[in-house]
Protein backbone atom coordinates (compact mmCIF):
# COMPACT_ATOMS: atom_id res chain seq x y z
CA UNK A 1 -47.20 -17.61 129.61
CA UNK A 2 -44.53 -16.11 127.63
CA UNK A 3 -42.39 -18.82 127.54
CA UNK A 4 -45.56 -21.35 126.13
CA UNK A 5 -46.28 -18.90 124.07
CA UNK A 6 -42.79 -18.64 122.52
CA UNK A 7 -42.71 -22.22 122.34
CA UNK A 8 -45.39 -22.39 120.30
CA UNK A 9 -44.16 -20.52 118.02
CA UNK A 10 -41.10 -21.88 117.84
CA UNK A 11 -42.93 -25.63 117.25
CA UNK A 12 -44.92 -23.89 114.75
CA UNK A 13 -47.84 -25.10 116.70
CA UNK A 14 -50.99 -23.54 115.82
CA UNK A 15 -53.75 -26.35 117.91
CA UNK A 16 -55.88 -24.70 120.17
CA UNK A 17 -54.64 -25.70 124.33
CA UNK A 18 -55.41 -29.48 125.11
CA UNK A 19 -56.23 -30.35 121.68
CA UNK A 20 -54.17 -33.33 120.02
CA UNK A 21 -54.14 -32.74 116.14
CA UNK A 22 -55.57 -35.19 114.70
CA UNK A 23 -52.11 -36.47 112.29
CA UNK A 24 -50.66 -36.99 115.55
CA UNK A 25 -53.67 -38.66 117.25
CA UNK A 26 -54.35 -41.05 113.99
CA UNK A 27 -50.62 -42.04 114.27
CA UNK A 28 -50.51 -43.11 117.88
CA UNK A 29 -54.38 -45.24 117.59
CA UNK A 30 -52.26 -46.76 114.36
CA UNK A 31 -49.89 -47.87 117.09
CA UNK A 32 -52.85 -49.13 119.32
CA UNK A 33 -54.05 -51.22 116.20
CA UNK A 34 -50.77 -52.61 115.05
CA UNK A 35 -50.28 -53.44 119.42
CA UNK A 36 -53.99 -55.11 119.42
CA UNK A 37 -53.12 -57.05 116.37
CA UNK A 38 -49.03 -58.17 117.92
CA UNK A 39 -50.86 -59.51 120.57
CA UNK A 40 -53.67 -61.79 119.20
CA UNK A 41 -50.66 -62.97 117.05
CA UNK A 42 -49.03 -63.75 120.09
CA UNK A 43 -51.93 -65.30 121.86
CA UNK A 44 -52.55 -67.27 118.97
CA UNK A 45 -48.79 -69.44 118.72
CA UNK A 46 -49.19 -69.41 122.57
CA UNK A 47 -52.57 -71.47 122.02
CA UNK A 48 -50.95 -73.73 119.62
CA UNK A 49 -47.92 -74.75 121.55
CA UNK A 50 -47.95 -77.79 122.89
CA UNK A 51 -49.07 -78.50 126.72
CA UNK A 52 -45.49 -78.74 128.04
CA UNK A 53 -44.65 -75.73 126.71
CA UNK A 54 -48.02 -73.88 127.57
CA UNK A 55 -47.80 -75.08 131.11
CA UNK A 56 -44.38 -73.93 131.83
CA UNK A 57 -45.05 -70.55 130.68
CA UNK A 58 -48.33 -70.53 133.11
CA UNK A 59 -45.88 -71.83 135.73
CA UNK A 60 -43.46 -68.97 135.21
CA UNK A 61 -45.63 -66.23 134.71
CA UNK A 62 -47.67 -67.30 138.36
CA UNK A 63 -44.45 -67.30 139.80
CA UNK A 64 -44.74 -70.72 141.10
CA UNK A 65 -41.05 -72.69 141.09
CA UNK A 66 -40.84 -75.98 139.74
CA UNK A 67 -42.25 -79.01 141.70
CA UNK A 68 -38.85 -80.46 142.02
CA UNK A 69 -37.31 -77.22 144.11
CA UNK A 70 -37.97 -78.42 147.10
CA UNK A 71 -36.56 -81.94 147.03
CA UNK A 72 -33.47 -80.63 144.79
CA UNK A 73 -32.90 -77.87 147.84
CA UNK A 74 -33.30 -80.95 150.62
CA UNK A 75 -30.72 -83.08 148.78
CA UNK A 76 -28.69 -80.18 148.89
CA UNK A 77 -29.11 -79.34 152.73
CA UNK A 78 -28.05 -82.95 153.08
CA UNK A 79 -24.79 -82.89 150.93
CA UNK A 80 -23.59 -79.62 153.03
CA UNK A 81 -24.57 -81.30 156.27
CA UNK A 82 -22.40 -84.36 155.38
CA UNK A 83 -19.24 -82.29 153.81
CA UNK A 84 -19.39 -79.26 155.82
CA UNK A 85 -17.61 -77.29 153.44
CA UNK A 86 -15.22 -74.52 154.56
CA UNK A 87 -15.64 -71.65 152.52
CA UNK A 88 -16.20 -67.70 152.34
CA UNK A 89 -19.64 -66.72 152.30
CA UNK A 90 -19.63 -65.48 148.81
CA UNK A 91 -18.20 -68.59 147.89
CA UNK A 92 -21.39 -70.16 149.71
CA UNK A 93 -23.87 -67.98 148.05
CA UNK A 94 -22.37 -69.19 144.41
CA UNK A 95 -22.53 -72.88 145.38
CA UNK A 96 -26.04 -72.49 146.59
CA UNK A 97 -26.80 -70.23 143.73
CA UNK A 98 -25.55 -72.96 141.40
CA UNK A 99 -27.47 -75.56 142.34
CA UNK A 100 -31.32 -72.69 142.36
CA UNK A 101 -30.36 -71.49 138.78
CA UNK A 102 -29.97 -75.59 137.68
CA UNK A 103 -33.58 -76.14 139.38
CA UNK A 104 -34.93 -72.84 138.41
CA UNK A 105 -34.97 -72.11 134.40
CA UNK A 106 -36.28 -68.76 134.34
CA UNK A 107 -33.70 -67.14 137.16
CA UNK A 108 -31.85 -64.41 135.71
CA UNK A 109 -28.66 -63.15 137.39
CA UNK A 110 -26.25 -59.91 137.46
CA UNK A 111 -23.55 -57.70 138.83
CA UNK A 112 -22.53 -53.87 138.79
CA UNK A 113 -19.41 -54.83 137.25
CA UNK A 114 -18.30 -57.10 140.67
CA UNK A 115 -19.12 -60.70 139.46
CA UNK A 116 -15.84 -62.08 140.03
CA UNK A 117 -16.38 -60.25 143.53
CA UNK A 118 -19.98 -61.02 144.56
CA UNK A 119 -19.70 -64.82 142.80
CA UNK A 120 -23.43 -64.31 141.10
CA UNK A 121 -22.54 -65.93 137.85
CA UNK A 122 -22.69 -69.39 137.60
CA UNK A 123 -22.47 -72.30 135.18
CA UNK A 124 -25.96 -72.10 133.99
CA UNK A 125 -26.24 -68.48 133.63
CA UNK A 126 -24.48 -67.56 130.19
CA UNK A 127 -23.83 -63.66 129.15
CA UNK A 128 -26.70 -61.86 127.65
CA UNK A 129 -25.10 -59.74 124.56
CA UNK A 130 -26.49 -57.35 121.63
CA UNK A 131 -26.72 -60.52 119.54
CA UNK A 132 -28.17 -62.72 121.81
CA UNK A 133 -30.79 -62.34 124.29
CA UNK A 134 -31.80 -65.76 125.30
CA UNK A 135 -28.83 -65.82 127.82
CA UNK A 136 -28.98 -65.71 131.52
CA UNK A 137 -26.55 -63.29 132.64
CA UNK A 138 -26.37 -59.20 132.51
CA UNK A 139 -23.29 -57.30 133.12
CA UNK A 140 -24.82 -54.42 134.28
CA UNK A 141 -21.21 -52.37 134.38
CA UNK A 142 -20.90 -49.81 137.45
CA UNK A 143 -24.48 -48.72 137.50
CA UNK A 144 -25.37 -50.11 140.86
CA UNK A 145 -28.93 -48.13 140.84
CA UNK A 146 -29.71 -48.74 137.00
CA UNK A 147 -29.07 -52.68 138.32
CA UNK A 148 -31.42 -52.33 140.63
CA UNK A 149 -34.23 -50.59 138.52
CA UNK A 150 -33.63 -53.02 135.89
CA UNK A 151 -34.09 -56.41 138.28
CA UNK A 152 -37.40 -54.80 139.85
CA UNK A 153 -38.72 -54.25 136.07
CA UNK A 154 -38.31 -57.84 135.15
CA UNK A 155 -39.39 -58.87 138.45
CA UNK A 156 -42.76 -56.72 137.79
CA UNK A 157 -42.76 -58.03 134.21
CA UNK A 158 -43.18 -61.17 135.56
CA UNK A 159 -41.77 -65.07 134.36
CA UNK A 160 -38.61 -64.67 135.73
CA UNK A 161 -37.02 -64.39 138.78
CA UNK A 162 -34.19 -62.00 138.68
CA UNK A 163 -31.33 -60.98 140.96
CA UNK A 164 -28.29 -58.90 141.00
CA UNK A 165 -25.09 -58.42 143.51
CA UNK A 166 -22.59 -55.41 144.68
CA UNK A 167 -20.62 -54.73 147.49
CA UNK A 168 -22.49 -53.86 150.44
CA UNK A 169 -20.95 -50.78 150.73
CA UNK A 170 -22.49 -49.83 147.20
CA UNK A 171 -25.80 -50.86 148.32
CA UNK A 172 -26.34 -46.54 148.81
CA UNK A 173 -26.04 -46.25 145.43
CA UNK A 174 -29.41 -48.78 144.80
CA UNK A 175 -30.80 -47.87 147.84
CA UNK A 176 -33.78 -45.64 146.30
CA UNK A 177 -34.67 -48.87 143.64
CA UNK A 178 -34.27 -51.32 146.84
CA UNK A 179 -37.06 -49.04 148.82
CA UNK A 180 -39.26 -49.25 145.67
CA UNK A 181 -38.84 -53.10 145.83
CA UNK A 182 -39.42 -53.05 149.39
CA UNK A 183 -42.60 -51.18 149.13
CA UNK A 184 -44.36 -52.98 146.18
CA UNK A 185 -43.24 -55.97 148.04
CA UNK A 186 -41.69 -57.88 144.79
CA UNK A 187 -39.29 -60.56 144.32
CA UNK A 188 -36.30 -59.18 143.44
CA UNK A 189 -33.15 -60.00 144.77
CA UNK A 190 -29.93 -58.49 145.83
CA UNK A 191 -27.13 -60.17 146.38
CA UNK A 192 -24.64 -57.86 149.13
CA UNK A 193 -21.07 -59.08 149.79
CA UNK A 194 -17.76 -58.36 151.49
CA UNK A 195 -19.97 -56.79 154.69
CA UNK A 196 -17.26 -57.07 156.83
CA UNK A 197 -14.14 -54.93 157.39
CA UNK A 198 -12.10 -57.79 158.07
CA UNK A 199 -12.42 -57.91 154.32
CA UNK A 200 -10.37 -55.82 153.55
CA UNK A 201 -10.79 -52.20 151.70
CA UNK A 202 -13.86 -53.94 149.98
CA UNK A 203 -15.41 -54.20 153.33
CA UNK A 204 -17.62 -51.41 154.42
């Protein structure tokens, strides 16, 4: 009680307990209005876009992928059946994840500062700066659990489908945003190489 009280005083706040002043409540339903009127803007040049358009946003935003995935992820089957490539299982994961993020627009991809590591970045997915955010790519920097918070957030959002890689071993530090994921049951994806030890000192 004392320490509320010298709060208070300190704030120079003088409403009576669970009353909002009303300056402060006005300002926030001035935020509510301005919100209301952003989005019937919104809805409004959504409603004028042409079908195309409109119907690839519906698309995106149901989560449904395009009607060409399948046959685009056949063909592929087929061309690694016939060359039976060789190659690390990283290296595998960037050829396959080459040919989803040329079939899937709205993927966006990531690493906690290991993509030339974990292979997640590929020719489609360009790097998503302070001056442009219309890119494909995050560089996340060490911040494995941030990573991870941030790819369930868009996932929630909604309209794209988002992913993000790390070693493995670093899989302890996103571990509490992976459980979250697990539990809600949403689509995001992480993307865990060098698992093995015969890796090296990147293994686990």
């Amino acid at each position: 009680a004392e320490e509320i009280a010298g709060a208070r005083k300190f704030f120079n706040w003088e409403s009576p307990p669970f009353e909002i002043p009303a300056d402060i409540l006005d300002a926030w339903r001035a935020v509510g209005t301005g919100g209301a009127k952003a989005r019937a803007d919104w809805e409004g040049r959504l409603a004028k876009a042409d079908a195309r358009l409109q119907g690839e946003f519906e698309r995106r935003l149901a989560g449904k992928l395009p009607g060409n995935f399948d046959a685009v992820i056949a063909d592929y089957k087929k061309k690694l059946s016939a060359d039976k490539p060789k190659v690390a299982t990283r290296k595998s994961s960037e050829m396959a994840l080459e040919v989803i993020n040329g079939a899937v627009p709205e993927t966006i991809g990531g690493s906690a500062d290991l993509t030339g590591s974990n292979n997640t970045k590929t020719s489609q997915t360009k790097n998503i700066t302070p001056d442009d955010y219309g890119q494909r790519y995050v560089h996340y920097g060490i911040r494995e659990h941030g990573m991870a918070a941030a790819i369930n957030g868009l996932t929630l959002h909604g309209g794209l489908i988002a992913y993000g890689g790390t070693f493995l071993c670093f899989s302890d530090y996103a571990r509490p945003s992976m459980r979250l994921a697990s539990l809600m049951g949403i689509r995001s994806i992480f993307v865990m190489t060098h698992d093995s030890i015969g890796l090296g000192e990147d293994g686990p």
